[in-house]
N, C-alpha and C. Protein backbone atom coordinates (compact mmCIF):
# COMPACT_ATOMS: atom_id res chain seq x y z
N UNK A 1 0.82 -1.19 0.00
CA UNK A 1 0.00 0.00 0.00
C UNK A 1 0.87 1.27 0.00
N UNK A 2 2.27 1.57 0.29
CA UNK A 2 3.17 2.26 1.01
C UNK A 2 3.31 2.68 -0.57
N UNK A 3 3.20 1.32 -1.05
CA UNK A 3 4.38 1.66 -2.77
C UNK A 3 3.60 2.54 -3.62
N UNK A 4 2.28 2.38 -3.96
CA UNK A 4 1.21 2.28 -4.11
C UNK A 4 1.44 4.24 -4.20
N UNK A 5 1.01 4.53 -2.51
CA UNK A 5 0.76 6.27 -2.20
C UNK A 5 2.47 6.28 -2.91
N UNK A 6 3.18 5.77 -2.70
CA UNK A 6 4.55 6.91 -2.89
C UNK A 6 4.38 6.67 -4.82
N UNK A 7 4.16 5.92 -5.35
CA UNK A 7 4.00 6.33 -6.72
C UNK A 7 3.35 6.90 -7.17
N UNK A 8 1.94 7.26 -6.43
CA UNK A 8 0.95 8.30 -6.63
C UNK A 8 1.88 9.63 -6.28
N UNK A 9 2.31 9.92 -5.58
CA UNK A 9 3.47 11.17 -4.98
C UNK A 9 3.86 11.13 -6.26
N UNK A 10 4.99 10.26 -6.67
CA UNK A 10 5.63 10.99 -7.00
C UNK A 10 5.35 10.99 -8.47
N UNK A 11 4.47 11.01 -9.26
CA UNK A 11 3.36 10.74 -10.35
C UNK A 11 3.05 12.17 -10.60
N UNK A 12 2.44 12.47 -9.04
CA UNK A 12 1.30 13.64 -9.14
C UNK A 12 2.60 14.86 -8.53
N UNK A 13 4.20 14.90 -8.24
CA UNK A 13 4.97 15.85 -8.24
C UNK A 13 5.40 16.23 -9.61
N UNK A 14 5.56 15.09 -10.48
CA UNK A 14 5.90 15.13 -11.83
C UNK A 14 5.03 15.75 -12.81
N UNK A 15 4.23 15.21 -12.47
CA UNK A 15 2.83 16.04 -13.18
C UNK A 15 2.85 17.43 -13.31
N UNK A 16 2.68 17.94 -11.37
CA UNK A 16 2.86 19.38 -11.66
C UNK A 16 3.54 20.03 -11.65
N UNK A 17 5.38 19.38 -11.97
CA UNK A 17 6.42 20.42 -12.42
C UNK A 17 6.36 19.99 -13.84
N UNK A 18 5.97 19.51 -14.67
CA UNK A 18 5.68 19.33 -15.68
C UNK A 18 4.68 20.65 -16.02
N UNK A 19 3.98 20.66 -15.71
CA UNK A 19 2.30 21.51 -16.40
C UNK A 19 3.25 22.99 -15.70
N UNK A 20 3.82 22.79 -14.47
CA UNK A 20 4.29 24.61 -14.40
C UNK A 20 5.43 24.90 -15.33
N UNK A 21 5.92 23.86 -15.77
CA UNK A 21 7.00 24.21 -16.97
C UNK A 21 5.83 24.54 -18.13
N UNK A 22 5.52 23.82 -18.74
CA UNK A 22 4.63 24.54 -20.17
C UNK A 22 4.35 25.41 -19.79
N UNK A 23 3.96 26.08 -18.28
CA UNK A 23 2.81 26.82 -18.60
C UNK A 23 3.71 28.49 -18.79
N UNK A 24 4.91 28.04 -17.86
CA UNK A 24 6.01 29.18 -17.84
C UNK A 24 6.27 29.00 -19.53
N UNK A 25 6.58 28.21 -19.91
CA UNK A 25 6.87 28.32 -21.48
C UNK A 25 6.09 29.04 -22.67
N UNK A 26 4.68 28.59 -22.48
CA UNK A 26 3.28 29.63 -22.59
C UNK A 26 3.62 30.77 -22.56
N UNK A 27 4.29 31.11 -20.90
CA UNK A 27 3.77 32.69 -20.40
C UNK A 27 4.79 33.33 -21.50
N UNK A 28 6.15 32.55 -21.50
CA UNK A 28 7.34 33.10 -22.33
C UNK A 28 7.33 33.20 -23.84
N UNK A 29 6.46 32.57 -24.42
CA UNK A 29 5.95 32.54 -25.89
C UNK A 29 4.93 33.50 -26.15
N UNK A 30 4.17 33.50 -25.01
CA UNK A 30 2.65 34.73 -25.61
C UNK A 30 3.90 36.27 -25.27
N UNK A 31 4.51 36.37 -24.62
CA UNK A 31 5.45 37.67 -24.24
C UNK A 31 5.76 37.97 -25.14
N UNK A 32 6.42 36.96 -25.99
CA UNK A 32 7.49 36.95 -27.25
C UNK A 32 6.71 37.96 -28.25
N UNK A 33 5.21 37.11 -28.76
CA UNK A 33 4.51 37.18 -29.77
C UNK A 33 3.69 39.01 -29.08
N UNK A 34 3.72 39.07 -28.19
CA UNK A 34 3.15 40.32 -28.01
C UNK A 34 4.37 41.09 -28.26
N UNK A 35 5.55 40.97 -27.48
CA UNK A 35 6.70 42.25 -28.49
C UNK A 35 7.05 42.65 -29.71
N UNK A 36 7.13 41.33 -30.46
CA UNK A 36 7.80 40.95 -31.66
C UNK A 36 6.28 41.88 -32.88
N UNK A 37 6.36 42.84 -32.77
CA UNK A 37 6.01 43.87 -33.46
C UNK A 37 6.54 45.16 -34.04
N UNK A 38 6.16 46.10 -34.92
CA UNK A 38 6.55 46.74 -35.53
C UNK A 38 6.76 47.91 -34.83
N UNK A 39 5.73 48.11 -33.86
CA UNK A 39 5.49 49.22 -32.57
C UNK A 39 6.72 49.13 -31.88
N UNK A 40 7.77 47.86 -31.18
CA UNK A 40 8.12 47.38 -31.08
C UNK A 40 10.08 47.21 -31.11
N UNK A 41 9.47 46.43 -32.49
CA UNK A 41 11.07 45.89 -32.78
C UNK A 41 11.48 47.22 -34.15
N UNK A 42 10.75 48.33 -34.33
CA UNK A 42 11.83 49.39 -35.55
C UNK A 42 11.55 50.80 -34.94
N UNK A 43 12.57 51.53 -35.95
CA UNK A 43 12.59 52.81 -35.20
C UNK A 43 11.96 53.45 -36.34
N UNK A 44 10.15 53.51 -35.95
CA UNK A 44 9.81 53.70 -37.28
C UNK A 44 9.29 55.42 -37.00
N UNK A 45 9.72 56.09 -35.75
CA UNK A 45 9.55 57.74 -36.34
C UNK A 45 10.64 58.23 -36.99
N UNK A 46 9.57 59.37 -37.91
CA UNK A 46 10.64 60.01 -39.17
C UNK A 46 9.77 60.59 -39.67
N UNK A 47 10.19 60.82 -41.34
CA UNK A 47 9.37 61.19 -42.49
C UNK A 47 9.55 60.14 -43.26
N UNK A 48 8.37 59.89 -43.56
CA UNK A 48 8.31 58.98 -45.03
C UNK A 48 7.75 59.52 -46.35
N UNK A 49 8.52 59.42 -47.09
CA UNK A 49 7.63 60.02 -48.64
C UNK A 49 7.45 59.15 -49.78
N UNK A 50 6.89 59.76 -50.59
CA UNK A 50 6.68 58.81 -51.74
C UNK A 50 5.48 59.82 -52.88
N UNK A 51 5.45 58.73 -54.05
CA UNK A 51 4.22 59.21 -54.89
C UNK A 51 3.56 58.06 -55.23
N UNK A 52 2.19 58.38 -54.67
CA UNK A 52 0.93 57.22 -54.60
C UNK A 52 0.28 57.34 -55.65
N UNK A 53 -0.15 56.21 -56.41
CA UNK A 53 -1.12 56.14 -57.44
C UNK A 53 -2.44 57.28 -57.31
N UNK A 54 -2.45 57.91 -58.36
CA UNK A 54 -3.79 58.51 -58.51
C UNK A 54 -4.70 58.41 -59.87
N UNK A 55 -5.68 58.16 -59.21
CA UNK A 55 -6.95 57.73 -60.61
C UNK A 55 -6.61 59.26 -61.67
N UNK A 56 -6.77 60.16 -61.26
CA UNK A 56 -7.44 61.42 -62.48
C UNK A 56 -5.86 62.24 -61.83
N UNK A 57 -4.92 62.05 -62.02
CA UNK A 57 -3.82 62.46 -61.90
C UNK A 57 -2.38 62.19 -61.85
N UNK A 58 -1.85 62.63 -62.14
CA UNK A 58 -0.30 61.95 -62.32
C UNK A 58 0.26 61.06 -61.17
N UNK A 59 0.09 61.59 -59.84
CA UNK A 59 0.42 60.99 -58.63
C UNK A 59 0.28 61.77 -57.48
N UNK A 60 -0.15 61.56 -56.37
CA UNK A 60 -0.15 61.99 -55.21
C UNK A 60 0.85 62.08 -54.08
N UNK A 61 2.39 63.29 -54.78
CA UNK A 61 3.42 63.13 -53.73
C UNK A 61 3.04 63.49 -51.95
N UNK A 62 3.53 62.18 -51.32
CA UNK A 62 2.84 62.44 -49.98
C UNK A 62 4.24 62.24 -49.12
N UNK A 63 4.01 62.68 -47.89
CA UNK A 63 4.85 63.32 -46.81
C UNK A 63 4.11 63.03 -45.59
N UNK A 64 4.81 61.63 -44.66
CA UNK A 64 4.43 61.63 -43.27
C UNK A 64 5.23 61.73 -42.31
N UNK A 65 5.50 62.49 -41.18
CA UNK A 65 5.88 62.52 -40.42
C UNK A 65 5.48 61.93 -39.16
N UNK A 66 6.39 60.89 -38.71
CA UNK A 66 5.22 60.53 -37.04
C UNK A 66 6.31 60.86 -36.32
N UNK A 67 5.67 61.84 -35.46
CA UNK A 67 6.85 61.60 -34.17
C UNK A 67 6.61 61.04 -33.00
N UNK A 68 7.67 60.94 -32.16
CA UNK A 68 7.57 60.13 -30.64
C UNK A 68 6.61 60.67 -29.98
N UNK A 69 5.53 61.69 -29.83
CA UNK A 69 4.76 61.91 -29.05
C UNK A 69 3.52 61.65 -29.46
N UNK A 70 2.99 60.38 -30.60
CA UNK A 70 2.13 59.77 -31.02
C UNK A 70 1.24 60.96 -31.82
N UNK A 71 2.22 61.69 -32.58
CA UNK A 71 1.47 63.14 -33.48
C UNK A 71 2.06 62.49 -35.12
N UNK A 72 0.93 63.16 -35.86
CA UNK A 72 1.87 63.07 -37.30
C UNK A 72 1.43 64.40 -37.96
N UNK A 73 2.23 64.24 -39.21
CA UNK A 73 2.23 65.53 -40.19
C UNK A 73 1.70 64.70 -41.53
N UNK A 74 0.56 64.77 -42.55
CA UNK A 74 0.65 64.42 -43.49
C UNK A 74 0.05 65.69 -44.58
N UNK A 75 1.36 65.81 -45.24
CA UNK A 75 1.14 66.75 -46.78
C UNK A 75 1.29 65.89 -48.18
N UNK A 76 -0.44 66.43 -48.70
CA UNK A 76 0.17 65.83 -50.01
C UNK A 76 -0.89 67.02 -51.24
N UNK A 77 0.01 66.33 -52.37
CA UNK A 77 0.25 67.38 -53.29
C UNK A 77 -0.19 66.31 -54.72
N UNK A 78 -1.52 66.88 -55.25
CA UNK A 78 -1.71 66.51 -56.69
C UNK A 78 -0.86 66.65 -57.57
N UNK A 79 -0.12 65.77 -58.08
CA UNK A 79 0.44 66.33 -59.54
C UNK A 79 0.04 66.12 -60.64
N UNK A 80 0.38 67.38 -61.78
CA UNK A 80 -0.26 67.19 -62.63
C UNK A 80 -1.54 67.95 -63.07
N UNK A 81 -1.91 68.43 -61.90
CA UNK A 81 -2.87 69.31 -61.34
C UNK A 81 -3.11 70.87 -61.67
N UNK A 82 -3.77 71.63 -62.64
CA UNK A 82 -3.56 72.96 -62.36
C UNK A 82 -3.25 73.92 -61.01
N UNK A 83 -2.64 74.68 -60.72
CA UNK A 83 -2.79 74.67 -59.63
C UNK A 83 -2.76 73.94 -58.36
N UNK A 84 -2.12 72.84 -58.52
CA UNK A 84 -1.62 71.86 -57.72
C UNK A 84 -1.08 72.63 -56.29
N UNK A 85 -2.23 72.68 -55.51
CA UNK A 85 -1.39 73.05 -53.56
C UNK A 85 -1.38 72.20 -52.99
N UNK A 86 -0.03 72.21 -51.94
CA UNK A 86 -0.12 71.37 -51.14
C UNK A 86 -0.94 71.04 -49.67
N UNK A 87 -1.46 69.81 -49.67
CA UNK A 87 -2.47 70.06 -48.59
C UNK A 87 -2.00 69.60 -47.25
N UNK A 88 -2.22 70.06 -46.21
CA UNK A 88 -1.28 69.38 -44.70
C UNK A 88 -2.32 68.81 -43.82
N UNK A 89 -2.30 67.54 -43.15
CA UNK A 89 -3.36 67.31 -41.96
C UNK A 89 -2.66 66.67 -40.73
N UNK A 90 -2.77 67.26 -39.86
CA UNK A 90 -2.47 66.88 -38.55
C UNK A 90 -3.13 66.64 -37.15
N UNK A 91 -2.23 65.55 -36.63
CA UNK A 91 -3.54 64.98 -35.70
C UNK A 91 -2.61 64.17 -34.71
N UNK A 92 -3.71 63.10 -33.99
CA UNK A 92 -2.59 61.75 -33.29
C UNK A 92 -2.69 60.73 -34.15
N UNK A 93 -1.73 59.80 -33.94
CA UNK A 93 -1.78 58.32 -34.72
C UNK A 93 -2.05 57.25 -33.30
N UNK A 94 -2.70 56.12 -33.26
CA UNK A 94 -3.01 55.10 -32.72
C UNK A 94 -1.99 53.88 -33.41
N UNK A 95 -1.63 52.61 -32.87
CA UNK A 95 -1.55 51.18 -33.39
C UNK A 95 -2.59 50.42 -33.20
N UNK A 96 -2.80 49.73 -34.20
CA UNK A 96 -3.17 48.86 -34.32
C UNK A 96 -3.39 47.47 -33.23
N UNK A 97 -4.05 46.34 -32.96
CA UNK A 97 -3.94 45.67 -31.82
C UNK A 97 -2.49 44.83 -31.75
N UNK A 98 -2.46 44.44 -32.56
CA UNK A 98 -1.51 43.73 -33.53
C UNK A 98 -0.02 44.49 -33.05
N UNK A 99 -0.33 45.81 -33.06
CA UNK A 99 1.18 46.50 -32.93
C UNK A 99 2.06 46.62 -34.90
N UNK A 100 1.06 46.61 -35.48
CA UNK A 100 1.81 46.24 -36.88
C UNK A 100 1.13 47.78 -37.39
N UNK A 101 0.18 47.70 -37.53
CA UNK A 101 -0.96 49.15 -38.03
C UNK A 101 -0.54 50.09 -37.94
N UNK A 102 -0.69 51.45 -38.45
CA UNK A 102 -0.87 52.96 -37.45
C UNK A 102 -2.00 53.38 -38.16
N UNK A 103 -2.70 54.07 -37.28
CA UNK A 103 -4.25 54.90 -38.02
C UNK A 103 -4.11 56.13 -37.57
N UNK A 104 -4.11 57.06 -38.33
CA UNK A 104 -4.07 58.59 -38.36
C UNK A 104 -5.44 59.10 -38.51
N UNK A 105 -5.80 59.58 -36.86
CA UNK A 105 -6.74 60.11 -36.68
C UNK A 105 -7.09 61.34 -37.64
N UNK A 106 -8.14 62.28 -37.26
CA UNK A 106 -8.62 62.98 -38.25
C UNK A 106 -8.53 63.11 -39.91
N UNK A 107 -8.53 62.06 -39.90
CA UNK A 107 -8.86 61.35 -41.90
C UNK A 107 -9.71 60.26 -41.89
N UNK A 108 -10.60 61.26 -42.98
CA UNK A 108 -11.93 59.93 -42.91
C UNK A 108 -12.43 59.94 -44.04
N UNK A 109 -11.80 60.87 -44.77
CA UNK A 109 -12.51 60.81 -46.05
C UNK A 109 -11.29 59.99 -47.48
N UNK A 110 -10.25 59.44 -46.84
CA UNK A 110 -9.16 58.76 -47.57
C UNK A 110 -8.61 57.77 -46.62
N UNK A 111 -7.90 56.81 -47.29
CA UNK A 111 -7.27 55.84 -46.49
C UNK A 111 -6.47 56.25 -45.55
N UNK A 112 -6.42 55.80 -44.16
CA UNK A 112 -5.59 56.58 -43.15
C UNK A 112 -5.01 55.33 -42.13
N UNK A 113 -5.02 53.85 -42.84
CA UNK A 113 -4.30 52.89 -42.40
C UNK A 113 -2.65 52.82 -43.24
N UNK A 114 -2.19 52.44 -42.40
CA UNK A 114 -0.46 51.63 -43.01
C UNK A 114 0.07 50.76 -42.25
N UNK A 115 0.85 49.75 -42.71
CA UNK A 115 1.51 48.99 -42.08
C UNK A 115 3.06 49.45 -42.22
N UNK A 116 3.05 49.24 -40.59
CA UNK A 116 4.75 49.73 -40.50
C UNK A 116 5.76 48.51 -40.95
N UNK A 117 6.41 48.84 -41.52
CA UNK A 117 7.82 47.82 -41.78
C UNK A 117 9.25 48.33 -41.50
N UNK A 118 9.95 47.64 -41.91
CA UNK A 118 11.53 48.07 -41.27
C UNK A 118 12.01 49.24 -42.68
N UNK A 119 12.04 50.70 -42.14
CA UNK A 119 12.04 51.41 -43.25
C UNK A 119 11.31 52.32 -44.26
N UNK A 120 9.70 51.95 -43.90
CA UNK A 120 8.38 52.30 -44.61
C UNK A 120 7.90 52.19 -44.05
N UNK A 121 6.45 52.53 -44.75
CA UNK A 121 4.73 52.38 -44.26
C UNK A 121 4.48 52.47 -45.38
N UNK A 122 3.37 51.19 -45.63
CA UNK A 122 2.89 51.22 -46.79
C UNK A 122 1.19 51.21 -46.41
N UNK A 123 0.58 51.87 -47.57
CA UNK A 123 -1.00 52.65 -47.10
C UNK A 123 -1.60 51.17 -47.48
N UNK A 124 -2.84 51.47 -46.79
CA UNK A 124 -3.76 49.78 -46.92
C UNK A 124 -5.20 50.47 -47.13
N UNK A 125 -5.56 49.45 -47.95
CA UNK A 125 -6.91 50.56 -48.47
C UNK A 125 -7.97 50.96 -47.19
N UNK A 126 -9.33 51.08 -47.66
CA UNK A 126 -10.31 51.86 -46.58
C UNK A 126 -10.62 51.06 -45.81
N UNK A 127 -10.65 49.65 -45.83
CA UNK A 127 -11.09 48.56 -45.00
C UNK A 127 -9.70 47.99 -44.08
N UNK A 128 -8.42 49.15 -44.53
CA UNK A 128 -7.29 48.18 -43.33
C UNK A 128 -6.54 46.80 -44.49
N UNK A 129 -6.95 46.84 -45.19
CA UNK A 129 -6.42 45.48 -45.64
C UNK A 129 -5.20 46.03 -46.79
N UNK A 130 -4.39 45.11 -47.15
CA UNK A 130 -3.18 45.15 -48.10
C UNK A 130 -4.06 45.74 -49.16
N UNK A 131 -3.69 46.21 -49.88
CA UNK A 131 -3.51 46.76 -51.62
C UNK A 131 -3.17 45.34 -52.22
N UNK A 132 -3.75 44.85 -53.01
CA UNK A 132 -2.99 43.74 -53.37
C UNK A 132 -3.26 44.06 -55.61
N UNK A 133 -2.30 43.19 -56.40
CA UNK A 133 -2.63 43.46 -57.67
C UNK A 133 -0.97 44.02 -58.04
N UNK A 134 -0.83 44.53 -59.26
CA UNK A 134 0.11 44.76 -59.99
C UNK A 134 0.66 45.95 -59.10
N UNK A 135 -0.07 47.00 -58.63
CA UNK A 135 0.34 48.41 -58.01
C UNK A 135 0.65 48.62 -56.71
N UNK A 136 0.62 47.26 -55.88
CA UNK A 136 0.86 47.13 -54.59
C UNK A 136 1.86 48.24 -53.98
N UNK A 137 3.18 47.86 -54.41
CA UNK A 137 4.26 48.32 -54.21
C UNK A 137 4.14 49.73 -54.23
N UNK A 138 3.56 50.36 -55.37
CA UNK A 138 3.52 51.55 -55.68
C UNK A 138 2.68 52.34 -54.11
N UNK A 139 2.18 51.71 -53.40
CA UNK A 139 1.88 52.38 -52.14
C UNK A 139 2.53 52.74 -51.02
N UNK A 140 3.72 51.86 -50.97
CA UNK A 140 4.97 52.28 -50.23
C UNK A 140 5.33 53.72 -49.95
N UNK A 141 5.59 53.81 -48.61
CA UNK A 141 6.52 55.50 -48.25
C UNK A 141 7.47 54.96 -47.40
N UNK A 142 8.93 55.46 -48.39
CA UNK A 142 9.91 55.32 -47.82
C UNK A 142 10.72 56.10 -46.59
N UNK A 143 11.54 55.39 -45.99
CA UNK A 143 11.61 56.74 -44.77
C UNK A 143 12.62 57.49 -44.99
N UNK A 144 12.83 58.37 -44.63
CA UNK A 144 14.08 59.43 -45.15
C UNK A 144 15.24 59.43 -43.80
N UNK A 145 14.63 59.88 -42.56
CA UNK A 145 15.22 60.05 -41.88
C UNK A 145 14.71 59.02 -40.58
């Protein structure tokens, strides 16, 4: 009977340094996957520029600035355009849940998602999602500084 309880012991010690190891392993994997973001792992304030596809115009040279105090600068400029001015909007930016996103508040009447990458932000249409098709790329803003 003696043998019996002590293999139950030591069964049910194994057990639960077993299950507190995964579970520490768990805690150390969900950590991982919550840092390992763009928010994160790049140094993505700066300016980024570029020229974005435009339907009824040559291109839309655009200009973002985000800085460290969760503000941005965005100017952009029709070309091609009579009279082509440049237009400026400024506001705060949010991330995404993800930590991958940024959404630039006060724009609602144009796309005001991007995904940060090492170097860029590239714009994602009105629903948040990739650009996808031959012109993808062409949505890219590179960073300058």
């Amino acid at each position: 009977m003696k043998n019996i309880l002590f293999i139950l012991f030591v069964v049910a010690i194994a057990f639960g340094c077993n299950r507190s190891q995964n579970s520490a392993t768990s805690t150390e994997s969900n950590k991982e996957s919550v840092e390992k973001n763009a928010k994160n792992e790049f140094n993505y304030h700066g300016k980024y520029i570029g020229i974005l596809p435009c339907a009824d115009c040559e291109g839309i040279e655009t200009e973002i600035e985000l800085r460290k105090d969760n503000t941005f600068t965005k100017k952009t400029k029709y070309l091609g355009k009579p009279n082509a001015t440049t237009t400026e909007v400024t506001g705060k930016y949010s991330w995404s849940h993800s930590g991958n996103t940024i959404v630039l508040d006060n724009i609602t009447d144009a796309p005001n998602k991007y995904a940060v990458t090492e170097g860029a932000i590239t714009q994602l249409d009105m629903d948040g999602s990739p650009i996808t098709g031959e012109l993808w790329l062409q949505y890219r803003l590179s960073k300058t500084f």
